[in-house]
Protein backbone atom coordinates (compact mmCIF):
# COMPACT_ATOMS: atom_id res chain seq x y z
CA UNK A 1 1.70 21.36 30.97
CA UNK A 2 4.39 20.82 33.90
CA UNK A 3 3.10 17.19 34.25
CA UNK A 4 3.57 16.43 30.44
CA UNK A 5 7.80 18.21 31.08
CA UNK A 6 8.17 16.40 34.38
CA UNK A 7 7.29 13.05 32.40
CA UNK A 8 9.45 13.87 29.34
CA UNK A 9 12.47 14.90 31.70
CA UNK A 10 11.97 11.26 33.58
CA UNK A 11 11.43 9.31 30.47
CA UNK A 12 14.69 11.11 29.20
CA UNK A 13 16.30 9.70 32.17
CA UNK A 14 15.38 5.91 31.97
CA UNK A 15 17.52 4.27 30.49
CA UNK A 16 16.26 0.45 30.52
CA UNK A 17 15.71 0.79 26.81
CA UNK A 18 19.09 1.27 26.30
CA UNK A 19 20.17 -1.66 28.22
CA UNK A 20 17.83 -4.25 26.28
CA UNK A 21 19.25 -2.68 22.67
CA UNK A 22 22.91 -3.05 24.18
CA UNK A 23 22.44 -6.76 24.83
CA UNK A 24 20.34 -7.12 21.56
CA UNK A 25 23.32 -5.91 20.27
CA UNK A 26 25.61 -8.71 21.99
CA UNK A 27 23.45 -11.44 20.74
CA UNK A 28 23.77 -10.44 17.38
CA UNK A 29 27.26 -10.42 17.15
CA UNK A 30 27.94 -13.33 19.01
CA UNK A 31 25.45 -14.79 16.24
CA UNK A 32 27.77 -13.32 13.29
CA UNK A 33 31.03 -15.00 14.52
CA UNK A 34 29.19 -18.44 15.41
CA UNK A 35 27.79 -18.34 12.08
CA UNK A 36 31.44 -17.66 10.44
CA UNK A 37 33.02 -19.75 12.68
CA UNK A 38 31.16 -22.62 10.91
CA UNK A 39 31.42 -21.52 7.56
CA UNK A 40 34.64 -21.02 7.87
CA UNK A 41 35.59 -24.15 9.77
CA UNK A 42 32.43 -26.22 8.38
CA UNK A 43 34.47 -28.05 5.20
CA UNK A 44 37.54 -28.68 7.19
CA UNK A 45 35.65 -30.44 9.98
CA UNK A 46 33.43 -32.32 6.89
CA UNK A 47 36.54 -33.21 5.68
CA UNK A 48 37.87 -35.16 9.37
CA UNK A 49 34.62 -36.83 9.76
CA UNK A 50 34.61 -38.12 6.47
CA UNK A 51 38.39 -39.25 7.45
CA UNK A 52 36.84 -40.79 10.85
CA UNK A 53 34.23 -42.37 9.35
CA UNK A 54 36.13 -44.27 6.34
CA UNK A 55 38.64 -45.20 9.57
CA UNK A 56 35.35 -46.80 11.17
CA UNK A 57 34.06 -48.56 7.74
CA UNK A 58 37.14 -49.92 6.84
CA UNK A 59 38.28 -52.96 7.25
CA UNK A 60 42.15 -52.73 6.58
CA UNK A 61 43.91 -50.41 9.29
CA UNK A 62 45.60 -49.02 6.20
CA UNK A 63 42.52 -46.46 6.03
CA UNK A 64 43.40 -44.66 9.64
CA UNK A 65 46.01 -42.11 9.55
């Protein structure tokens, strides 16, 4: 019976499960603003490459801004 406390008290202590969750954490909010960083900025960026790339097909230099 003491061995089965002493291993409960030191497996209260570690904490290296804690430390994985925390990061897991981290990774998935840095996921959540990439991913609404690009929905958010996705059409105006579609919108300047389709500007660039008209600039490129063009012939007249009337198409550049």
């Amino acid at each position: 019976m003491k061995k089965l406390v002493r291993n409960l008290r030191a497996f209260r202590k570690n904490d290296d499960g804690a430390t994985a969750v925390e990061y897991g954490l981290l990774v998935a909010l840095i996921a959540v603003v990439i991913a609404a960083t690009v929905v958010l900025l996705g059409g105006a960026l579609n919108t300047k490459f389709g500007q660039a790339e008209a600039c490129v097909d063009s012939d007249a230099a009337s198409a550049c801004p």
